[in-house]
C-alpha atoms as a PDB file:
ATOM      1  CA  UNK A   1      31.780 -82.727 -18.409  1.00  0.00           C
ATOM      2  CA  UNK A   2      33.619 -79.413 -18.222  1.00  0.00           C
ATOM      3  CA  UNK A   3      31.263 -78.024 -20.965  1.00  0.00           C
ATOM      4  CA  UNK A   4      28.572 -78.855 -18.110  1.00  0.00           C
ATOM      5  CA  UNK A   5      30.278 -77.254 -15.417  1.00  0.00           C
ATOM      6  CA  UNK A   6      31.282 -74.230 -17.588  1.00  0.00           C
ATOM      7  CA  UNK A   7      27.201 -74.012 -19.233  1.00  0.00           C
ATOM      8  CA  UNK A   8      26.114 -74.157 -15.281  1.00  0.00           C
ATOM      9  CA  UNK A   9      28.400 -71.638 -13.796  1.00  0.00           C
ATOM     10  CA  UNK A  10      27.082 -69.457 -17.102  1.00  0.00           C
ATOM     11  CA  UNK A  11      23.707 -69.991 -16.057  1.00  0.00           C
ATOM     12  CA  UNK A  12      24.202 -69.477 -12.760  1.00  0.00           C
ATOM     13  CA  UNK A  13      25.553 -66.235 -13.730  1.00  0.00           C
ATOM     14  CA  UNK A  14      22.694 -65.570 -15.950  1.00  0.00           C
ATOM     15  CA  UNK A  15      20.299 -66.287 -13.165  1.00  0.00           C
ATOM     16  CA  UNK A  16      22.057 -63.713 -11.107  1.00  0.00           C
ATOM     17  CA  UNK A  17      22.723 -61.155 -13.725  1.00  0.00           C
ATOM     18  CA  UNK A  18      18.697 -61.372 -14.324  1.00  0.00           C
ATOM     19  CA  UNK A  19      17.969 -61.464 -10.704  1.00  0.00           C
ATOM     20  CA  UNK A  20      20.139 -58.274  -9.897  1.00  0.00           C
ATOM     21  CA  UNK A  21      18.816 -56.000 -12.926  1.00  0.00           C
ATOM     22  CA  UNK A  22      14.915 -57.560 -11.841  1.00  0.00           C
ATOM     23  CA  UNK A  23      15.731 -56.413  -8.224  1.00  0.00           C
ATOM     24  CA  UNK A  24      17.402 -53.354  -9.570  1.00  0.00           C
ATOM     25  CA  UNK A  25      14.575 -52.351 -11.696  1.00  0.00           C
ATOM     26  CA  UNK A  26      11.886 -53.154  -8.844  1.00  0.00           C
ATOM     27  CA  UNK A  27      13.654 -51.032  -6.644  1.00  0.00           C
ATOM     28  CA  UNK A  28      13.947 -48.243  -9.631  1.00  0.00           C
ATOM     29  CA  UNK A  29      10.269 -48.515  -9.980  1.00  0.00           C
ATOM     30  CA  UNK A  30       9.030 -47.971  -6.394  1.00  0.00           C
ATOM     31  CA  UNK A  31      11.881 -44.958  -6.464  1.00  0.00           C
ATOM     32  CA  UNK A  32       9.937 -43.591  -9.302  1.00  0.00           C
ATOM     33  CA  UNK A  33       6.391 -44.165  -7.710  1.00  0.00           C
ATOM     34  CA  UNK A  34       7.562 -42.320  -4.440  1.00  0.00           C
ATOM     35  CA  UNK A  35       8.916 -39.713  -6.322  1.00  0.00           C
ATOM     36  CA  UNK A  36       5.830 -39.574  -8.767  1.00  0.00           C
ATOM     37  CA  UNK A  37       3.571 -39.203  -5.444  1.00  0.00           C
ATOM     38  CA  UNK A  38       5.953 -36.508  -4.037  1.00  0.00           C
ATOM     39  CA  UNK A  39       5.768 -34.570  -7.209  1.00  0.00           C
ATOM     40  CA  UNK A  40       2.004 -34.673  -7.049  1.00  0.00           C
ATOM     41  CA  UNK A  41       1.904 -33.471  -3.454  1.00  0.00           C
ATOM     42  CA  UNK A  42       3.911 -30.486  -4.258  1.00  0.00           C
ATOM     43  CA  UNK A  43       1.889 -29.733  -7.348  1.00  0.00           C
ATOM     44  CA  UNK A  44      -1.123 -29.683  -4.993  1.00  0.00           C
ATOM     45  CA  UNK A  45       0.874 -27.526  -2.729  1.00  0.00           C
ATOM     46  CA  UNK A  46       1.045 -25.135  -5.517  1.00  0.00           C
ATOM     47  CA  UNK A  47      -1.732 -24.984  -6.505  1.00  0.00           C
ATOM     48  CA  UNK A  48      -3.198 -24.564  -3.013  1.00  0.00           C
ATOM     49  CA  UNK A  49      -0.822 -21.513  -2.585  1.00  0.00           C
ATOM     50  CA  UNK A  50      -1.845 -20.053  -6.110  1.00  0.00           C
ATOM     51  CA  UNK A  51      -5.419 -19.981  -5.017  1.00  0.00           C
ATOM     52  CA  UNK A  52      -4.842 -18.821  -1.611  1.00  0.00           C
ATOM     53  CA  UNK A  53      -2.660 -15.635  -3.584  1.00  0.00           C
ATOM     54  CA  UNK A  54      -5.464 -14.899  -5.590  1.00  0.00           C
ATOM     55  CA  UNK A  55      -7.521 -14.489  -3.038  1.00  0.00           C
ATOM     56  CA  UNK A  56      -5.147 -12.237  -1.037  1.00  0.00           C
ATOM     57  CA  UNK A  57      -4.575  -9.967  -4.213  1.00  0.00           C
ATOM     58  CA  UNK A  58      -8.339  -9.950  -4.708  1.00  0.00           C
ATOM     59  CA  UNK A  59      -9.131  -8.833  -1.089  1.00  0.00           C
ATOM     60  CA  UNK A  60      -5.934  -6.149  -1.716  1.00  0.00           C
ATOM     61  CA  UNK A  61      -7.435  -4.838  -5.128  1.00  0.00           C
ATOM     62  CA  UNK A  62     -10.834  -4.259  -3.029  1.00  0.00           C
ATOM     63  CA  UNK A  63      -9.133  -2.709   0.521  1.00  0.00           C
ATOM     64  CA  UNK A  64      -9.730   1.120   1.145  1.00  0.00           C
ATOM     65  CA  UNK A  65      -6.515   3.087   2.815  1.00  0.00           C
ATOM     66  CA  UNK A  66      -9.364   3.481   5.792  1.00  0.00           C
ATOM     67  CA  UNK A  67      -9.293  -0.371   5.683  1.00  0.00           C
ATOM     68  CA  UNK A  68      -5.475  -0.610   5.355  1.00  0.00           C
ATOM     69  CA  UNK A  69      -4.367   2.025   7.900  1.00  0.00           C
ATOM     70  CA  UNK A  70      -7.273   1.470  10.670  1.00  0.00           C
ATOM     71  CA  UNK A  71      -9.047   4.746  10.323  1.00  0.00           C
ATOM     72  CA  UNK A  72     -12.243   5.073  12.734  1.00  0.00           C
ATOM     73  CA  UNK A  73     -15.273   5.138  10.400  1.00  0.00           C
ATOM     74  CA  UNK A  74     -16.043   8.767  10.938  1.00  0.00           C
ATOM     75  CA  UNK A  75     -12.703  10.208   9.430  1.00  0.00           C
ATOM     76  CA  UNK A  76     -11.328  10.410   5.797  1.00  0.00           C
ATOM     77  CA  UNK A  77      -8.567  10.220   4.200  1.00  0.00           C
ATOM     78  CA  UNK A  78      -7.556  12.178   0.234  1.00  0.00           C
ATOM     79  CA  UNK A  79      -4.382  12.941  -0.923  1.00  0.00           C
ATOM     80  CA  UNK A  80      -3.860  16.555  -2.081  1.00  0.00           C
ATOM     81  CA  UNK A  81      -1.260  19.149  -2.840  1.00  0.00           C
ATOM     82  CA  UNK A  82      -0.375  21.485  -0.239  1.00  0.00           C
ATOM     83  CA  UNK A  83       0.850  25.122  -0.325  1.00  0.00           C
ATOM     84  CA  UNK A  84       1.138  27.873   2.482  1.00  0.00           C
ATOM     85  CA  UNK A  85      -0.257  31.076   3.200  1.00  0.00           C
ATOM     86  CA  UNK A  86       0.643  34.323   5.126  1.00  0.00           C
ATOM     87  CA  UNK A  87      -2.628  36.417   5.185  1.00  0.00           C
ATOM     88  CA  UNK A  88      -1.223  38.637   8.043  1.00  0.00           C
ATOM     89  CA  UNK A  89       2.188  38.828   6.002  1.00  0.00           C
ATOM     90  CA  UNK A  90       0.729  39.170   2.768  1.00  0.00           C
ATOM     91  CA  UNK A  91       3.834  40.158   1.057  1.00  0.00           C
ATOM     92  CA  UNK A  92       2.416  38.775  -1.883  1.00  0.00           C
ATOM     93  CA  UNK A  93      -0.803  40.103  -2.372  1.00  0.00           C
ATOM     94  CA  UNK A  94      -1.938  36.629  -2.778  1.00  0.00           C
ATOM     95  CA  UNK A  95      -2.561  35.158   0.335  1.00  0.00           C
ATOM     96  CA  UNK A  96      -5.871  36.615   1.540  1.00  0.00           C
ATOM     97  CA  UNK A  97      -8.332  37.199  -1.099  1.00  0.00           C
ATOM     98  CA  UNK A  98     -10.307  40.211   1.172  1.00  0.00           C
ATOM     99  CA  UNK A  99     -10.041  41.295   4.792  1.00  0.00           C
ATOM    100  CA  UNK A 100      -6.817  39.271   5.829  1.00  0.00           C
ATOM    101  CA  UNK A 101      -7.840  39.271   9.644  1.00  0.00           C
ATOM    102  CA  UNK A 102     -10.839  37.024   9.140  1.00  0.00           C
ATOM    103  CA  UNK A 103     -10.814  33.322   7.667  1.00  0.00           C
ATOM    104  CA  UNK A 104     -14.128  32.473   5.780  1.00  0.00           C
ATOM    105  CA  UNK A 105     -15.612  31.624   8.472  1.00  0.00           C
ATOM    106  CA  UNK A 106     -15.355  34.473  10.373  1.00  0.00           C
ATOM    107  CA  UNK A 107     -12.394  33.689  12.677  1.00  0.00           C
ATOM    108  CA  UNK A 108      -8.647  35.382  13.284  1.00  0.00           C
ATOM    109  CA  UNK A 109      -6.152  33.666  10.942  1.00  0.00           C
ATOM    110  CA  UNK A 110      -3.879  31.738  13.460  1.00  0.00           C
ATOM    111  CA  UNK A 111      -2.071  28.391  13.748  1.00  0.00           C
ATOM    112  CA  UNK A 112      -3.917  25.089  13.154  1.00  0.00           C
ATOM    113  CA  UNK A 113      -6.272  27.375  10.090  1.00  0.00           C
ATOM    114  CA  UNK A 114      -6.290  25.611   7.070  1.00  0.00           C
ATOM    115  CA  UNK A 115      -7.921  26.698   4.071  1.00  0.00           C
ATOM    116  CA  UNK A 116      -9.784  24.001   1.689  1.00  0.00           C
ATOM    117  CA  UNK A 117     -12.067  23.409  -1.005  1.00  0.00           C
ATOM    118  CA  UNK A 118     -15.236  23.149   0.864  1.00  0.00           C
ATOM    119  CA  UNK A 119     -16.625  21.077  -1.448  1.00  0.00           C
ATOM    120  CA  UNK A 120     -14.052  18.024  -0.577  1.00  0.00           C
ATOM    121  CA  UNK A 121     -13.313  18.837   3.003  1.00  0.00           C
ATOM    122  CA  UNK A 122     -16.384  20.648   4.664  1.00  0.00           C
ATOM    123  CA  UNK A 123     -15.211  23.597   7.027  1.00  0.00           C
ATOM    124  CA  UNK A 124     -14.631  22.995  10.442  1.00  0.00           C
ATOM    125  CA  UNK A 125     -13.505  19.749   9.823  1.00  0.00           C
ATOM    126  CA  UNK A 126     -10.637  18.425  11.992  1.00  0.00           C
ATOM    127  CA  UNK A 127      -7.346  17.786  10.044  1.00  0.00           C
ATOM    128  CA  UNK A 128      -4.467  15.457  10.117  1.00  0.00           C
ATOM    129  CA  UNK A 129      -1.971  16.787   7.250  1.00  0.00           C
ATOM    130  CA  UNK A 130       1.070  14.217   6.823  1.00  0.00           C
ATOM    131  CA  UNK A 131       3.633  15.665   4.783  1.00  0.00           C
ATOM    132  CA  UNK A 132       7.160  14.791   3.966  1.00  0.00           C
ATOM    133  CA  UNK A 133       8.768  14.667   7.694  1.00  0.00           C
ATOM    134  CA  UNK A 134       6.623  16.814   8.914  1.00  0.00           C
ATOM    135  CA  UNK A 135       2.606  16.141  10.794  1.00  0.00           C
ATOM    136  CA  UNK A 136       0.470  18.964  11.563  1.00  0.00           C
ATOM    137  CA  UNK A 137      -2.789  19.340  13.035  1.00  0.00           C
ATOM    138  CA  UNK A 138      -5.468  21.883  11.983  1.00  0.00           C
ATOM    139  CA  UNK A 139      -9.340  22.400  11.189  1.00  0.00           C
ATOM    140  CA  UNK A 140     -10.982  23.724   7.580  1.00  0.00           C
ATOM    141  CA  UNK A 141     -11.369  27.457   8.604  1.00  0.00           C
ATOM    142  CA  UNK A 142     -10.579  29.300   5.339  1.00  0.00           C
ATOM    143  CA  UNK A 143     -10.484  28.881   1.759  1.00  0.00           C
ATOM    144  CA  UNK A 144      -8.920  31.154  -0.977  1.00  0.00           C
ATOM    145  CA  UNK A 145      -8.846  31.211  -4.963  1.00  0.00           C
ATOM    146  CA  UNK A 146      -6.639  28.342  -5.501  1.00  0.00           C
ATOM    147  CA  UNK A 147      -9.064  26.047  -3.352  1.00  0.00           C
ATOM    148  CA  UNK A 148     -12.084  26.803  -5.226  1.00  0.00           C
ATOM    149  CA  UNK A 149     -10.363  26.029  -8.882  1.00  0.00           C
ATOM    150  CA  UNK A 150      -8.694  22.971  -7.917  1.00  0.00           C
ATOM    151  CA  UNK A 151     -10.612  21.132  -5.612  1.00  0.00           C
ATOM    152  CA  UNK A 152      -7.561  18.726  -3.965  1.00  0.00           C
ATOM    153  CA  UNK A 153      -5.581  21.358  -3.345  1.00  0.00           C
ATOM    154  CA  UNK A 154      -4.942  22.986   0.651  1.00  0.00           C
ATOM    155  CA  UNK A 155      -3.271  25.634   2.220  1.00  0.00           C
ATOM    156  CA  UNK A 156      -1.703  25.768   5.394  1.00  0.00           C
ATOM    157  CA  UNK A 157      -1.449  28.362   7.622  1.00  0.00           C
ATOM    158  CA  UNK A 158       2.069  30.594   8.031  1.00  0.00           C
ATOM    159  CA  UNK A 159       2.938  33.460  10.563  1.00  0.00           C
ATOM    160  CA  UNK A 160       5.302  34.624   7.890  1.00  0.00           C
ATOM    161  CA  UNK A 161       5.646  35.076   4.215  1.00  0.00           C
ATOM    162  CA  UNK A 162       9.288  33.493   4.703  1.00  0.00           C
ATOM    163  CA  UNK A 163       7.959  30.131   5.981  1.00  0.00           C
ATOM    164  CA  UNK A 164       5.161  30.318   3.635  1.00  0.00           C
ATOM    165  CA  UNK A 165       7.546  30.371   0.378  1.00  0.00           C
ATOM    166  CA  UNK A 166       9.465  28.023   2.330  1.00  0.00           C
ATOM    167  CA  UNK A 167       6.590  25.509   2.841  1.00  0.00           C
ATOM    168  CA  UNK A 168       6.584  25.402  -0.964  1.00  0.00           C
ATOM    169  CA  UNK A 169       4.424  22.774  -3.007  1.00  0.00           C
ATOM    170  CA  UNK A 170       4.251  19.415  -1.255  1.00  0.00           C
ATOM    171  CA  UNK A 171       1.731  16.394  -2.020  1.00  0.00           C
ATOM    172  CA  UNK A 172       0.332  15.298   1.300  1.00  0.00           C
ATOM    173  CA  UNK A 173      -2.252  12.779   2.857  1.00  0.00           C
ATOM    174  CA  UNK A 174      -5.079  14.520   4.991  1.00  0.00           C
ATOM    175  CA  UNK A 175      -7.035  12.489   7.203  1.00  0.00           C
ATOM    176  CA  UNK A 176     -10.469  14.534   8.042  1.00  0.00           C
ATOM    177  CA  UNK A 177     -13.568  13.988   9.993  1.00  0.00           C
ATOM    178  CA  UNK A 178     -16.475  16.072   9.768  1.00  0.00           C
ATOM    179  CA  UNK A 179     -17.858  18.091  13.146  1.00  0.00           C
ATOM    180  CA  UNK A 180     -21.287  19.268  13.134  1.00  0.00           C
END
């Protein structure tokens, strides 16, 4: 009789042992299905986010700077390297090419004259010159020997040689718009 009572308090054990690890591995399994499904939602996530960057680095590859910064439709915007000049100071000799009184286009050298390549920015062409620190406003009056050989290139008028050489060589952005 005790063999009876000791084989049913080992099945009984059994039973519950087996019903534990059953329950146990149920509950293991819809753990694993939950976290299954929350894996695939963040996949999907990704991949959502992946194609919604490519599209963003797409439309960035195709923006213009006029696009980027807002520029009304009428101006322009080129990056070029900018010198001064002192044509009524022309320590130098280099800063006027003939008469240093008149720009190429017939005016007085003064403040606001900027010479160009007329070929990039057409004269009489309102500038915006942004330069390290510094903004200045001017129109396309003159040109000079530099401008024609290298066509991105500007210079900006000075009242004095000083301030010319001390303008130096600068790379600059130069918004532009055309005026008929």
């Amino acid at each position: 009789m005790e063999n009876r009572k000791t084989d049913a308090i080992l099945i009984i054990i059994n039973l519950a042992i087996i019903f534990f690890f059953m329950f146990g591995i149920g509950k293991l399994f819809f753990e694993f299905e939950a976290l299954e499904e929350e894996l695939y939602a963040e996949q999907l996530k990704s991949i959502d986010l992946t194609l919604e960057n490519e599209k963003l680095v797409e439309r960035l590859e195709n923006i213009t700077a006029e696009e980027l910064l807002g520029i009304p439709e009428d101006w322009r915007i080129v990056a070029v390297t900018a010198t001064a000049y002192a044509p009524l100071d022309n320590k130098s000799g280099i800063c006027a090419d003939t008469n240093p009184d008149v720009t190429a286009v017939g005016v007085k050298p003064k403040p606001g004259v900027i010479a160009v390549n007329p070929d990039l920015i057409p004269y009489h062409s309102k500038m915006i010159i942004i330069g390290d620190g510094w903004i200045e406003e001017g129109v396309a009056l003159d040109t000079g020997g530099k401008m024609r050989q290298e066509v991105y290139w500007i210079d900006v008028y000075k009242e004095t040689h000083e301030e010319a050489m001390k303008f130096g060589v600068q790379e600059v952005i130069v918004f532009f718009r055309e005026v008929n």
